[in-house]
C-alpha atoms as a PDB file:
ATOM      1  CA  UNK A   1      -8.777 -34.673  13.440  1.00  0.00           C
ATOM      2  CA  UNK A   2     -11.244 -31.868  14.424  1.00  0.00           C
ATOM      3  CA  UNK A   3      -8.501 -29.999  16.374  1.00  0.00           C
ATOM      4  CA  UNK A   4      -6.036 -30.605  13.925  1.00  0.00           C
ATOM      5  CA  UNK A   5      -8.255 -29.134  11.071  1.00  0.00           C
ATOM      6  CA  UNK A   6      -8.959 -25.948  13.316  1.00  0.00           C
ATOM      7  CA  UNK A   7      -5.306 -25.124  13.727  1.00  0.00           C
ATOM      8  CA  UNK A   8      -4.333 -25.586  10.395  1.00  0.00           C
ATOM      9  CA  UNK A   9      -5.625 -21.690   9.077  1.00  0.00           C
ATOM     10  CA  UNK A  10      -3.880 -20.076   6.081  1.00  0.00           C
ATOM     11  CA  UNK A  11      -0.901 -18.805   8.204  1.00  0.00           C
ATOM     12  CA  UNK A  12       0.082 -21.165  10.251  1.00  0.00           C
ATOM     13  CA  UNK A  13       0.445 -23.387   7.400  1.00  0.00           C
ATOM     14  CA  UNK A  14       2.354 -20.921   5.288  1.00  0.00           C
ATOM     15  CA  UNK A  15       4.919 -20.593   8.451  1.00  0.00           C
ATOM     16  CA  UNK A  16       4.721 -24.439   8.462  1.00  0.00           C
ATOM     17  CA  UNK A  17       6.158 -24.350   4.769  1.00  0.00           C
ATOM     18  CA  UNK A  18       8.827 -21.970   5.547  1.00  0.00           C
ATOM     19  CA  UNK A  19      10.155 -23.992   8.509  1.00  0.00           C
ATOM     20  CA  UNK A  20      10.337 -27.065   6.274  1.00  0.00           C
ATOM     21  CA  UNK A  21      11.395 -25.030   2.964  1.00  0.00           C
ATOM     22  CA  UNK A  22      14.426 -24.147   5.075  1.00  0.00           C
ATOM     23  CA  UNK A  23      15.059 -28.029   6.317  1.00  0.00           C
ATOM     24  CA  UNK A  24      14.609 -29.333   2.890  1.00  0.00           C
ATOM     25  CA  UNK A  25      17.252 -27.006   1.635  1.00  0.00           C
ATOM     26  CA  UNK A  26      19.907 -28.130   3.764  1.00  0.00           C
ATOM     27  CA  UNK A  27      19.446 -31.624   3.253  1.00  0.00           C
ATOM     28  CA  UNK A  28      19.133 -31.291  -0.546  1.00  0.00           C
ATOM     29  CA  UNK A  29      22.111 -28.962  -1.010  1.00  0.00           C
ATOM     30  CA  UNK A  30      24.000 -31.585   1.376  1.00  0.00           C
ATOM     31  CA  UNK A  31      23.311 -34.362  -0.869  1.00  0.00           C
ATOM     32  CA  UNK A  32      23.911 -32.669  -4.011  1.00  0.00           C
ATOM     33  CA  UNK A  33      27.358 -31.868  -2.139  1.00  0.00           C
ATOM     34  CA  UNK A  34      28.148 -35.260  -1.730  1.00  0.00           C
ATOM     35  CA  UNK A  35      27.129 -36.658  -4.735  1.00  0.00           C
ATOM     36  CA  UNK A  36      27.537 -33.649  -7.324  1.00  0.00           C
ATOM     37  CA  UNK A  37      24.686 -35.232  -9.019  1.00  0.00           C
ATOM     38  CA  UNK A  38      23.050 -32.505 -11.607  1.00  0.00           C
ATOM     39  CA  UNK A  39      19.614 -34.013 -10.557  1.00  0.00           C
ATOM     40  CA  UNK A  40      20.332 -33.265  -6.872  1.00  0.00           C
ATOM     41  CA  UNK A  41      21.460 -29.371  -7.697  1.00  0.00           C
ATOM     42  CA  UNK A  42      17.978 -29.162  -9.600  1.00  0.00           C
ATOM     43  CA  UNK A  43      16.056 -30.921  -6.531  1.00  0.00           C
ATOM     44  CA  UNK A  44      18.083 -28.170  -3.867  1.00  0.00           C
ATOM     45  CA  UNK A  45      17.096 -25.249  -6.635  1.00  0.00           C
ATOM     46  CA  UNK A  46      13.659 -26.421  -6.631  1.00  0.00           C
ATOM     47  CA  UNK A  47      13.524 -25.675  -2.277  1.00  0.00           C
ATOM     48  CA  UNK A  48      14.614 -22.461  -2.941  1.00  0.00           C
ATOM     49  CA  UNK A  49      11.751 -21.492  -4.972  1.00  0.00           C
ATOM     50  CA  UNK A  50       9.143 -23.523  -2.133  1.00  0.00           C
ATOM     51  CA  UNK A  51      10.854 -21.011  -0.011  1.00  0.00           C
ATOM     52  CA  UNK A  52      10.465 -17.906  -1.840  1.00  0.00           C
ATOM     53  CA  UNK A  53       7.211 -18.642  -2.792  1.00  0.00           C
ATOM     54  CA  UNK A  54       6.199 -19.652   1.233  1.00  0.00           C
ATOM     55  CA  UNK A  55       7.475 -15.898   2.029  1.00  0.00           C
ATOM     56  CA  UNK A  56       5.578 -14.366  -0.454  1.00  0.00           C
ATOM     57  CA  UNK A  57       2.134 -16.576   0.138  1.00  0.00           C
ATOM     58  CA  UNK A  58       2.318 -15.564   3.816  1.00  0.00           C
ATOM     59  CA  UNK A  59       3.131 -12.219   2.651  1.00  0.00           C
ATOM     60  CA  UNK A  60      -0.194 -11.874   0.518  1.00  0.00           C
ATOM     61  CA  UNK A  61      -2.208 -14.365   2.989  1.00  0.00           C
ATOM     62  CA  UNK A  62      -1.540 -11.883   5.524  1.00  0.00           C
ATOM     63  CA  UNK A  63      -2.884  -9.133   2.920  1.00  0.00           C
ATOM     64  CA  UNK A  64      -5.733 -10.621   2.167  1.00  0.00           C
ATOM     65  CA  UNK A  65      -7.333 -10.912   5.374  1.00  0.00           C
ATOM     66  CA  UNK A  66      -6.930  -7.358   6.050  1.00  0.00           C
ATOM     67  CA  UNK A  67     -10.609  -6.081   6.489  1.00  0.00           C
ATOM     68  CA  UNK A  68     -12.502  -4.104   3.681  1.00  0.00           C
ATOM     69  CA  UNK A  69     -11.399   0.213   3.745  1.00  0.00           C
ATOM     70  CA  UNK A  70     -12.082   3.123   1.804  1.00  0.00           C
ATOM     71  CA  UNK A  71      -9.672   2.151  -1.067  1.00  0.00           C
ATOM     72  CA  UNK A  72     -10.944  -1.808  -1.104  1.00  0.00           C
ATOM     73  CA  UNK A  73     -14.846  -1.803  -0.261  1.00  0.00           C
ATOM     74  CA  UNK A  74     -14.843  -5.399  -1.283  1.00  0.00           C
ATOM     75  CA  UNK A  75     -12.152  -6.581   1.020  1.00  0.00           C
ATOM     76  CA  UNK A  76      -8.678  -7.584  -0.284  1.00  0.00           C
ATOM     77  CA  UNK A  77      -8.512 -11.305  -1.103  1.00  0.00           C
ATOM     78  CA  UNK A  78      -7.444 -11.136  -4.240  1.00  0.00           C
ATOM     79  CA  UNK A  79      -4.145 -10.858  -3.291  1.00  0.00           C
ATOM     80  CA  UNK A  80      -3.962 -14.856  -2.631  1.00  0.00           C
ATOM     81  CA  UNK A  81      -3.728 -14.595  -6.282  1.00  0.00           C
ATOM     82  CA  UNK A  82      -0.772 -12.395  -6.518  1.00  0.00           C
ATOM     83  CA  UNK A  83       0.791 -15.485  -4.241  1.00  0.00           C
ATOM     84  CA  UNK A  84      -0.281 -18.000  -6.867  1.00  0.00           C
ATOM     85  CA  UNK A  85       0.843 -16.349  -9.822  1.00  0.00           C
ATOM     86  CA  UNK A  86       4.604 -15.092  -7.973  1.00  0.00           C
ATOM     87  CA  UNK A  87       4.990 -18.680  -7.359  1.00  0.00           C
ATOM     88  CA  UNK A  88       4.031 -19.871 -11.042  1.00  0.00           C
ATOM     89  CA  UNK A  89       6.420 -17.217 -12.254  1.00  0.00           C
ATOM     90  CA  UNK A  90       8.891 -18.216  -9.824  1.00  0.00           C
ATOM     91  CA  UNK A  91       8.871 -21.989 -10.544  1.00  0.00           C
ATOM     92  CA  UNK A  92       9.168 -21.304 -14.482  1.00  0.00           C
ATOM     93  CA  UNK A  93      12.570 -19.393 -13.564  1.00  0.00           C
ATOM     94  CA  UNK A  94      14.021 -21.914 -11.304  1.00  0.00           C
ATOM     95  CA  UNK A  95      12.827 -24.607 -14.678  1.00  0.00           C
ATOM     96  CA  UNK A  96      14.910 -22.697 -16.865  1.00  0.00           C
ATOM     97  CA  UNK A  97      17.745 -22.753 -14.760  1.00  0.00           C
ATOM     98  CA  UNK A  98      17.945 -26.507 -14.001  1.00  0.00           C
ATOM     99  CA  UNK A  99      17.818 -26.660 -17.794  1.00  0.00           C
ATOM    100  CA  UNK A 100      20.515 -24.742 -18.439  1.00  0.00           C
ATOM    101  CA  UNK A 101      22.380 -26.332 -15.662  1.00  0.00           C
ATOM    102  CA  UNK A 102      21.584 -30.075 -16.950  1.00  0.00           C
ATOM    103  CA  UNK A 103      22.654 -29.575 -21.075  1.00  0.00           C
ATOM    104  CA  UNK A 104      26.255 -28.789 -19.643  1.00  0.00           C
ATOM    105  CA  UNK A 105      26.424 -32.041 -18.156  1.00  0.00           C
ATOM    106  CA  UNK A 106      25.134 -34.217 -21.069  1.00  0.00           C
ATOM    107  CA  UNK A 107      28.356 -33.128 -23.041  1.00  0.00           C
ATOM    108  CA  UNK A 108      30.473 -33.022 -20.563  1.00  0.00           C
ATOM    109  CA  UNK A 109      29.280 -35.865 -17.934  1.00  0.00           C
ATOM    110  CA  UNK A 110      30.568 -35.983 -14.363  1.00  0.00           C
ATOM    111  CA  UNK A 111      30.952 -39.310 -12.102  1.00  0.00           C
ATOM    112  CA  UNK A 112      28.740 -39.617  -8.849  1.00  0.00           C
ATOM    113  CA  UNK A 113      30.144 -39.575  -5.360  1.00  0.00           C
ATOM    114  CA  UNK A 114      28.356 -41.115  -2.393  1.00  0.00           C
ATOM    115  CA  UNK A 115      24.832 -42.384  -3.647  1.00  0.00           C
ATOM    116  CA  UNK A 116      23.447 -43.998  -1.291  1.00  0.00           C
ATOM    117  CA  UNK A 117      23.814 -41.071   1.522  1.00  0.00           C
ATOM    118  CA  UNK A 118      22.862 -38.653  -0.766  1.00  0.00           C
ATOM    119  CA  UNK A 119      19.821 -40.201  -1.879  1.00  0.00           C
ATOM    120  CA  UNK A 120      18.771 -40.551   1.558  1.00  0.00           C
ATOM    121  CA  UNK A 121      19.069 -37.143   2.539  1.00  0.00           C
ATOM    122  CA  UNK A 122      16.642 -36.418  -0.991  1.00  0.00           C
ATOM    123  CA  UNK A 123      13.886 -38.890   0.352  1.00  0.00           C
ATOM    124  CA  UNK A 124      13.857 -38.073   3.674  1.00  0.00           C
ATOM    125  CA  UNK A 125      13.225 -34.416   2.449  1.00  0.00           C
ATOM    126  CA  UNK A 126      10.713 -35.703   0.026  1.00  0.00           C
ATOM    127  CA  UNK A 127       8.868 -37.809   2.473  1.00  0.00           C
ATOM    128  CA  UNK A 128       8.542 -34.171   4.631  1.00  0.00           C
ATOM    129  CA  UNK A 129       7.094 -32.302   1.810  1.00  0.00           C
ATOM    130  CA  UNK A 130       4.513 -34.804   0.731  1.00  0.00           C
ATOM    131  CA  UNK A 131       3.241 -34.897   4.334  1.00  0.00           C
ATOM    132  CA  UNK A 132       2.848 -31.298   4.329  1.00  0.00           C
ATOM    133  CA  UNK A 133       1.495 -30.869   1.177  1.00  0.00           C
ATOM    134  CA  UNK A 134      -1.492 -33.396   2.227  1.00  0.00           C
ATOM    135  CA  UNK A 135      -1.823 -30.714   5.126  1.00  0.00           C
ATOM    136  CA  UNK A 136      -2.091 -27.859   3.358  1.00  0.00           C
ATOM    137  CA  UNK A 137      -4.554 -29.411   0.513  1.00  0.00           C
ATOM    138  CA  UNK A 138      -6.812 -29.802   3.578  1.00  0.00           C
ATOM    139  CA  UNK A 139      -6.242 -26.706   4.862  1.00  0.00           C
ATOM    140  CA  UNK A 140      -6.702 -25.235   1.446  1.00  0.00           C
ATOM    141  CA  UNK A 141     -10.044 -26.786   1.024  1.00  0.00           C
ATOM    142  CA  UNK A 142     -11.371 -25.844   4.663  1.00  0.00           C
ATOM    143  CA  UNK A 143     -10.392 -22.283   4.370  1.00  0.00           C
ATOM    144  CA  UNK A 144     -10.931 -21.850  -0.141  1.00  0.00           C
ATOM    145  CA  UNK A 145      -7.208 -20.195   0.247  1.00  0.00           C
ATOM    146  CA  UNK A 146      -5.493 -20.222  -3.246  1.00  0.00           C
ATOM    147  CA  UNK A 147      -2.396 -19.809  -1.416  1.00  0.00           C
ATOM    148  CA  UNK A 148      -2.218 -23.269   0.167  1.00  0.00           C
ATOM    149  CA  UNK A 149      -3.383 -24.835  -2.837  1.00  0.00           C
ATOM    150  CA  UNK A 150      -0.507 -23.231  -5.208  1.00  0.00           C
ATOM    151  CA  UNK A 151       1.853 -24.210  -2.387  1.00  0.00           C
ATOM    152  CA  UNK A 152       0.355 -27.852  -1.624  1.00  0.00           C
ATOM    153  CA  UNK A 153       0.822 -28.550  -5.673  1.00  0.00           C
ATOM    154  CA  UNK A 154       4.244 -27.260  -5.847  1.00  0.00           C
ATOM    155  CA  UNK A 155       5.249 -29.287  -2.990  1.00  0.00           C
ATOM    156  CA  UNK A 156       3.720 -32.015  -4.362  1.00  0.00           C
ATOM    157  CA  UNK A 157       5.885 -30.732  -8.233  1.00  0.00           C
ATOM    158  CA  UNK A 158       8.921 -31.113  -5.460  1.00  0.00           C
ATOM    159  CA  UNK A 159       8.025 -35.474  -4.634  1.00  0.00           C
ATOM    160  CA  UNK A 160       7.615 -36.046  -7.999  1.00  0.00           C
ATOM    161  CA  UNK A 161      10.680 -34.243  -8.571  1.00  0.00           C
ATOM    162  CA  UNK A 162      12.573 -35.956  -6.226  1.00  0.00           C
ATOM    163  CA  UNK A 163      11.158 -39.446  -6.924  1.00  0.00           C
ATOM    164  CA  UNK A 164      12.651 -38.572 -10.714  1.00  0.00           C
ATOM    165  CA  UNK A 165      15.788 -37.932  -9.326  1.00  0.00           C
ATOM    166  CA  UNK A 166      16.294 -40.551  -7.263  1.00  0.00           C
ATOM    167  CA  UNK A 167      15.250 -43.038  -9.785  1.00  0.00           C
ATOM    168  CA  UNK A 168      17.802 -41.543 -12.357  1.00  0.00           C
ATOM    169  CA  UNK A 169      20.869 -41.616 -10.279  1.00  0.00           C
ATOM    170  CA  UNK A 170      19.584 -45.114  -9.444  1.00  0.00           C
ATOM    171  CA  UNK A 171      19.800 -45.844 -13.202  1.00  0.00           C
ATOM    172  CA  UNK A 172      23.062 -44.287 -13.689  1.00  0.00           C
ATOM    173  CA  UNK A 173      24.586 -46.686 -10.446  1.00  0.00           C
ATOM    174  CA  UNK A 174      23.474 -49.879 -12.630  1.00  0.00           C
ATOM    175  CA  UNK A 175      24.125 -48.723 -16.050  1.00  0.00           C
ATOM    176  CA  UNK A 176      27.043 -46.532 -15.910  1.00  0.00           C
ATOM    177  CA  UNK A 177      25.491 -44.282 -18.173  1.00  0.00           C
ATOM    178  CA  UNK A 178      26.764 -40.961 -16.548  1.00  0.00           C
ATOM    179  CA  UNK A 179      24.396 -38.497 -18.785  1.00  0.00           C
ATOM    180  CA  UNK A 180      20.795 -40.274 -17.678  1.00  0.00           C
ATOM    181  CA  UNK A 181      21.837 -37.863 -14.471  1.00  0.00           C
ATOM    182  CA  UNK A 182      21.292 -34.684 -16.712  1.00  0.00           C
ATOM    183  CA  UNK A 183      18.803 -36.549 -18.684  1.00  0.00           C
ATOM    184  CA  UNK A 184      16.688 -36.903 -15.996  1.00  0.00           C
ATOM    185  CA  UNK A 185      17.357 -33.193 -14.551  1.00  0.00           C
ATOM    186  CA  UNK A 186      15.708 -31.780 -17.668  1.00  0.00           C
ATOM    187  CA  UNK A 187      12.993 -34.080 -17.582  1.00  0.00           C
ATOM    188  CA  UNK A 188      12.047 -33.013 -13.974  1.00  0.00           C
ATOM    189  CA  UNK A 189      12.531 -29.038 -15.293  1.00  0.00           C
ATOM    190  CA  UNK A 190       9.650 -30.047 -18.041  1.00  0.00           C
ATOM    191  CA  UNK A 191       7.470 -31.355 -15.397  1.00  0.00           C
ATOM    192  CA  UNK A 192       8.370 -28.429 -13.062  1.00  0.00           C
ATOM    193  CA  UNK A 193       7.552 -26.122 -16.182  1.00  0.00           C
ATOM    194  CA  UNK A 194       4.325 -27.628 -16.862  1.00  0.00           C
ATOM    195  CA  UNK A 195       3.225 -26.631 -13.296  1.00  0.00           C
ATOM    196  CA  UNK A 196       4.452 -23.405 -13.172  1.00  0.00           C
ATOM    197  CA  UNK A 197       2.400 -22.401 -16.643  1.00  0.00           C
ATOM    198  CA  UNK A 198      -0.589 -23.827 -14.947  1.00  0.00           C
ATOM    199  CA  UNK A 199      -0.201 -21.586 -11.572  1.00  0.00           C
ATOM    200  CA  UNK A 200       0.049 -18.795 -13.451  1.00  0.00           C
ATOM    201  CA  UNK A 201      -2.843 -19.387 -15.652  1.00  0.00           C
ATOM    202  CA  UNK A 202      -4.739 -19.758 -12.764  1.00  0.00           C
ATOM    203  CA  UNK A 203      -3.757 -16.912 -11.020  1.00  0.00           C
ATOM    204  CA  UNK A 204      -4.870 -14.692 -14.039  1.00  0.00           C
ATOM    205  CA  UNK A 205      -8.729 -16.479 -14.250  1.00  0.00           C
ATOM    206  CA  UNK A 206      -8.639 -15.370 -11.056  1.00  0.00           C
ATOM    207  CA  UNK A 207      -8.164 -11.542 -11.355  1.00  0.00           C
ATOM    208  CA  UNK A 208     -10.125 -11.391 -13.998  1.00  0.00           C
ATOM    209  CA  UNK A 209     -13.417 -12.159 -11.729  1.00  0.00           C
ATOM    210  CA  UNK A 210     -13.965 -16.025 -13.078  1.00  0.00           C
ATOM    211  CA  UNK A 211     -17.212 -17.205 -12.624  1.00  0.00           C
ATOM    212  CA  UNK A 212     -17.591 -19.855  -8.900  1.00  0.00           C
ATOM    213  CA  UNK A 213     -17.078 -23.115  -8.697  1.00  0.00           C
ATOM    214  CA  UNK A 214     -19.875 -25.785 -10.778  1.00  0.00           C
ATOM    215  CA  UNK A 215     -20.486 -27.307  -7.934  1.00  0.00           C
ATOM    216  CA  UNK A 216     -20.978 -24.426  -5.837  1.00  0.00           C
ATOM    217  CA  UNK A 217     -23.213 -22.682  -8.614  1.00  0.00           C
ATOM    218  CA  UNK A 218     -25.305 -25.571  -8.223  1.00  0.00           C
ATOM    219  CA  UNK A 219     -25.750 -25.236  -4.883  1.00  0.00           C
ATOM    220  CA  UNK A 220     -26.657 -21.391  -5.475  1.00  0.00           C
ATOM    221  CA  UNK A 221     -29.285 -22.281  -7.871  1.00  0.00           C
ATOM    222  CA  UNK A 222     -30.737 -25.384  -5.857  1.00  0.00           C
ATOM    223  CA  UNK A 223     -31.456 -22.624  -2.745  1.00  0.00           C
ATOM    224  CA  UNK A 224     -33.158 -20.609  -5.228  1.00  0.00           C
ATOM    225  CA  UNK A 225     -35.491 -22.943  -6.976  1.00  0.00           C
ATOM    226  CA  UNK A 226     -36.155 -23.406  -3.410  1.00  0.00           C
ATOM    227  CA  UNK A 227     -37.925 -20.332  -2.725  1.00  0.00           C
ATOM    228  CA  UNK A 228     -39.280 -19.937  -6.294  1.00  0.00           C
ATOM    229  CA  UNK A 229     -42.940 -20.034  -6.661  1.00  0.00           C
ATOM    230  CA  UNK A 230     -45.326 -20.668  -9.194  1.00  0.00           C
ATOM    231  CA  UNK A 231     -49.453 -20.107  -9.431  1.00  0.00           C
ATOM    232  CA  UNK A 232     -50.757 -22.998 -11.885  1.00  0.00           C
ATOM    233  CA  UNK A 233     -48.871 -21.448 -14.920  1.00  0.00           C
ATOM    234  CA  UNK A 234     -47.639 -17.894 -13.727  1.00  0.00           C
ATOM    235  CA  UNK A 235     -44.779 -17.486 -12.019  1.00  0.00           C
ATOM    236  CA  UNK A 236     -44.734 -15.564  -8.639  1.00  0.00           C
ATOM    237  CA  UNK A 237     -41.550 -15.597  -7.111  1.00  0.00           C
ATOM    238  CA  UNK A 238     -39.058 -16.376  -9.789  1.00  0.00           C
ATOM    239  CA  UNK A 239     -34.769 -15.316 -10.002  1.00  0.00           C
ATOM    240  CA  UNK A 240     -33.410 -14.464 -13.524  1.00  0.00           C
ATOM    241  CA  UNK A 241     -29.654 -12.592 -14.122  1.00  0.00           C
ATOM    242  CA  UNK A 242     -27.661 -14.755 -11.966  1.00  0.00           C
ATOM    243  CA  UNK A 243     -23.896 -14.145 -11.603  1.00  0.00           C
ATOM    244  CA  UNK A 244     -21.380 -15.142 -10.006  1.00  0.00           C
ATOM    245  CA  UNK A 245     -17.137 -14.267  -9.137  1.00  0.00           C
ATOM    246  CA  UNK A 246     -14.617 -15.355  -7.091  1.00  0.00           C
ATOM    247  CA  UNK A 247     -12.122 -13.405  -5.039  1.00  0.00           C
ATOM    248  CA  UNK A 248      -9.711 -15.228  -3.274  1.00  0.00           C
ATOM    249  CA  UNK A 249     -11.664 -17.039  -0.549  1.00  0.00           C
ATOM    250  CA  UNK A 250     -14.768 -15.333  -0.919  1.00  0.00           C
ATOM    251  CA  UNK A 251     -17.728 -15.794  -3.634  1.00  0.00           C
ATOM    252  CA  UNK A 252     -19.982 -13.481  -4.492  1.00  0.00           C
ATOM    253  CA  UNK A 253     -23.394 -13.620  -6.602  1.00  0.00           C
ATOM    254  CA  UNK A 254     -25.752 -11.501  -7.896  1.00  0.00           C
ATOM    255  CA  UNK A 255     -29.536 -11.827  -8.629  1.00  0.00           C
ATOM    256  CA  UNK A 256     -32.815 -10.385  -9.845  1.00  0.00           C
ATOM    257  CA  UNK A 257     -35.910 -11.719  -7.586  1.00  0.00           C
ATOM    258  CA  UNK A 258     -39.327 -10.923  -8.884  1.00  0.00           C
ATOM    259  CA  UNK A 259     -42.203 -10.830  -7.000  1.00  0.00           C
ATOM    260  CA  UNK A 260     -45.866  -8.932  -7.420  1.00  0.00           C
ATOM    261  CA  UNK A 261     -46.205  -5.504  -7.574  1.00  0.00           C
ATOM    262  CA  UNK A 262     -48.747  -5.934  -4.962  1.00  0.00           C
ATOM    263  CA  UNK A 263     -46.109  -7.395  -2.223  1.00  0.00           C
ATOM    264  CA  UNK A 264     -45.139  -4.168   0.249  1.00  0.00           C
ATOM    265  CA  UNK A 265     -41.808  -3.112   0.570  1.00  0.00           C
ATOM    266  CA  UNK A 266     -41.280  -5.174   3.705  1.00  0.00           C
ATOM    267  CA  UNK A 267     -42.882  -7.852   2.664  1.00  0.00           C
ATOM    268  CA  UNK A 268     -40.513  -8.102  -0.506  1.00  0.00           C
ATOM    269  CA  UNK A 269     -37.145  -6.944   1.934  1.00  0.00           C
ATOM    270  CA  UNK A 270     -38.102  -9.931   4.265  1.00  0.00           C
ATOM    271  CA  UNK A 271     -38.372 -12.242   1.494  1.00  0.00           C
ATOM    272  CA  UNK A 272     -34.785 -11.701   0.307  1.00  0.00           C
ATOM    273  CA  UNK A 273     -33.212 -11.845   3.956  1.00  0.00           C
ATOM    274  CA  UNK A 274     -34.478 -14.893   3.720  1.00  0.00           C
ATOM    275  CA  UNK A 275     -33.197 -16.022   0.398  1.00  0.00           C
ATOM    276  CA  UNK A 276     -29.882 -13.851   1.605  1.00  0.00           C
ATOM    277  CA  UNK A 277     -29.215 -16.032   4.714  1.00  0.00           C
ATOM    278  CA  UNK A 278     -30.360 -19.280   2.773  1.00  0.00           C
ATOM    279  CA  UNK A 279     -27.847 -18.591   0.357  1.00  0.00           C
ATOM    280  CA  UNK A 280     -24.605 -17.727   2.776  1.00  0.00           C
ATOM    281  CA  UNK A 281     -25.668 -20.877   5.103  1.00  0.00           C
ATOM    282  CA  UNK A 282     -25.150 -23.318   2.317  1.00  0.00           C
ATOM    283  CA  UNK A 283     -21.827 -21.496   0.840  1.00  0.00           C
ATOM    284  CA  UNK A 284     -19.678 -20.523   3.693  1.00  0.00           C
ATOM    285  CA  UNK A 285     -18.302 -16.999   2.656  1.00  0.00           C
ATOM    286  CA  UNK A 286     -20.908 -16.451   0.008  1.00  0.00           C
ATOM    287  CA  UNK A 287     -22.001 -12.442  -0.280  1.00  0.00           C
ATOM    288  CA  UNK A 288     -25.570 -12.325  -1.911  1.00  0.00           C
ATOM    289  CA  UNK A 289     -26.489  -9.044  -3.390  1.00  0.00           C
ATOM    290  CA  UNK A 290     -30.499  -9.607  -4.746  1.00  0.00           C
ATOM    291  CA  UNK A 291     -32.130  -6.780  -6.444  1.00  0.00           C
ATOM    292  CA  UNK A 292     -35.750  -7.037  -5.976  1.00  0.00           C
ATOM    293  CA  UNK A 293     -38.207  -6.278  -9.283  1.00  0.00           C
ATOM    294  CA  UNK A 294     -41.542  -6.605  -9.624  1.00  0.00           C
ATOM    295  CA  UNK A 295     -42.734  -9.796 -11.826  1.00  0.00           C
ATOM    296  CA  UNK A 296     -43.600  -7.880 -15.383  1.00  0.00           C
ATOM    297  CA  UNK A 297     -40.428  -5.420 -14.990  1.00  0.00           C
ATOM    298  CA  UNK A 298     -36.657  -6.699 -16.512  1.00  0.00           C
ATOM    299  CA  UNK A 299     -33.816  -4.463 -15.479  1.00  0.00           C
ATOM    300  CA  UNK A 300     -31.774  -4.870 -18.792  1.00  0.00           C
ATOM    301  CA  UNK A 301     -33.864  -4.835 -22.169  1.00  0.00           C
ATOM    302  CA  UNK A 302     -31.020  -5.375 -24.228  1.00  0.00           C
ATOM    303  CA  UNK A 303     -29.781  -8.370 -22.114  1.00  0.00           C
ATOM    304  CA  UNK A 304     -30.103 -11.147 -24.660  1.00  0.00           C
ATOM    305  CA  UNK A 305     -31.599 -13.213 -21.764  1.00  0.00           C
ATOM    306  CA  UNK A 306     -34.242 -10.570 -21.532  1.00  0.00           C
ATOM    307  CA  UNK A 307     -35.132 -11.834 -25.256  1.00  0.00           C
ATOM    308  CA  UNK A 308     -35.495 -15.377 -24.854  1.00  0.00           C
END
């Protein structure tokens, strides 16, 4: 499992999707050929989008691990969100156009031609995502990539989608009720809809420099009280002004550490290479950036945490 988890990086996932984007497309668009089920046609529209959006994720993937320059000092792994948010924006479109396809059918209803092959062509292709979406979620944890995750959730959209789907043309085999097959379609556009407001939400906390993690701001502030000191009653080493951001697969935090005025200067600068490397050992990809003061000094007097 070791192995596996070390080959699975950002890219060769992303390439992963594409292959099987392609392979799910041709199966769906065979069984919506066979069956000219409206749920099928929203299904094979649905692969298109994984598609697009694997292109584009391996596209800004590729981006984002290009190493910092003079234009990007910090790097460029915010583009992951770029990927997240094309792929909300993208999954919203194809949404709107299964419902558009779906209303024409409720009206005007069409019989269903070879079921059963059809709707094992849709599971088979279902049964492919889901494995690679539980691939990618790992991957996307191991490696904090935005990418995976936006792509691991819409293939995981695509099961549920497909699960829909099939259950709907099952209904319309036993009841006769032709229109549950465009009934179901716009259902599966709602749900699709719902996921593609949500990527793109998500995206957009993340350009705007949203704050880490809560669990991984607690593990910031347990290293600190770590190395925080106190005499009896006065404090001697203490950390006020903590912030933090996100950028793609990095984190970033900044601190004030006070210490007496009495410590030398490389007394103080060993001090925080130690809190430094404390800090980026117990969040992989952390950047600390501590700004040493000494204990009666506050940077910002108008900080309302400077007034408490």
């Amino acid at each position: 499992m070791k192995q596996l988890d070390a080959w699975m990086n950002p890219k060769r996932m992303l390439w992963a999707s594409v292959v099987v984007a392609l392979i799910t497309i041709g199966l769906k668009t065979l069984a919506w050929w066979l069956t000219d089920s409206v749920g099928l046609l929203s299904d094979a529209m649905e692969s298109l989008v994984n598609l697009a959006s694997a292109v584009f994720g391996l596209m800004m993937v590729t981006v984002a691990e290009m190493p910092p320059d003079q234009d990007h000092p910090y790097g460029h792994h915010k583009a992951e969100y770029f990927s997240s948010g094309f792929e909300g924006i993208l999954i919203i479109v194809a949404a709107l156009g299964i419902v558009w396809a779906a209303a024409h059918r409720i009206f005007d209803p069409q019989p269903l031609e070879q079921v059963g092959f059809g709707l094992a062509l849709s599971v088979g292709s279902s049964a492919l995502n889901g494995l690679l979406a539980w691939l990618m979620f790992r991957a996307a944890k191991q490696h904090r990539s935005l990418a995976l995750e936006a792509d691991a959730r819409h293939l995981v959209t695509d099961v549920w989608t497909s699960a829909g789907v099939v259950i709907g043309i099952g209904l319309v085999s036993v009841t006769g009720w032709l229109w549950l097959d465009a009934l179901v379609a716009i259902g599966v556009a709602l749900n699709i809809l719902k996921e593609g407001a949500h990527l793109v939400w998500e995206s957009s906390q993340g350009l705007m420099d949203e704050a880490v993690e809560p669990e991984v701001l607690t593990q910031i502030q347990t290293v600190l009280e770590g190395f925080a000191h106190h005499r009896g009653d006065v404090e001697i080493i203490r950390f006020d002004h903590l912030t933090t951001r996100k950028a793609g697969q990095r984190r970033f935090v900044d601190v004030h550490m006070h210490m007496p005025a009495s410590w030398t200067l490389g007394r103080a600068a060993a001090l925080r290479t130690s809190v430094e490397e404390a800090l980026m050992s117990e969040v992989p990809g952390l950047r600390a950036s501590i700004q040493l003061l000494p204990s009666d000094v506050e940077a910002h007097f108008d900080d309302p945490r400077d007034l408490k």
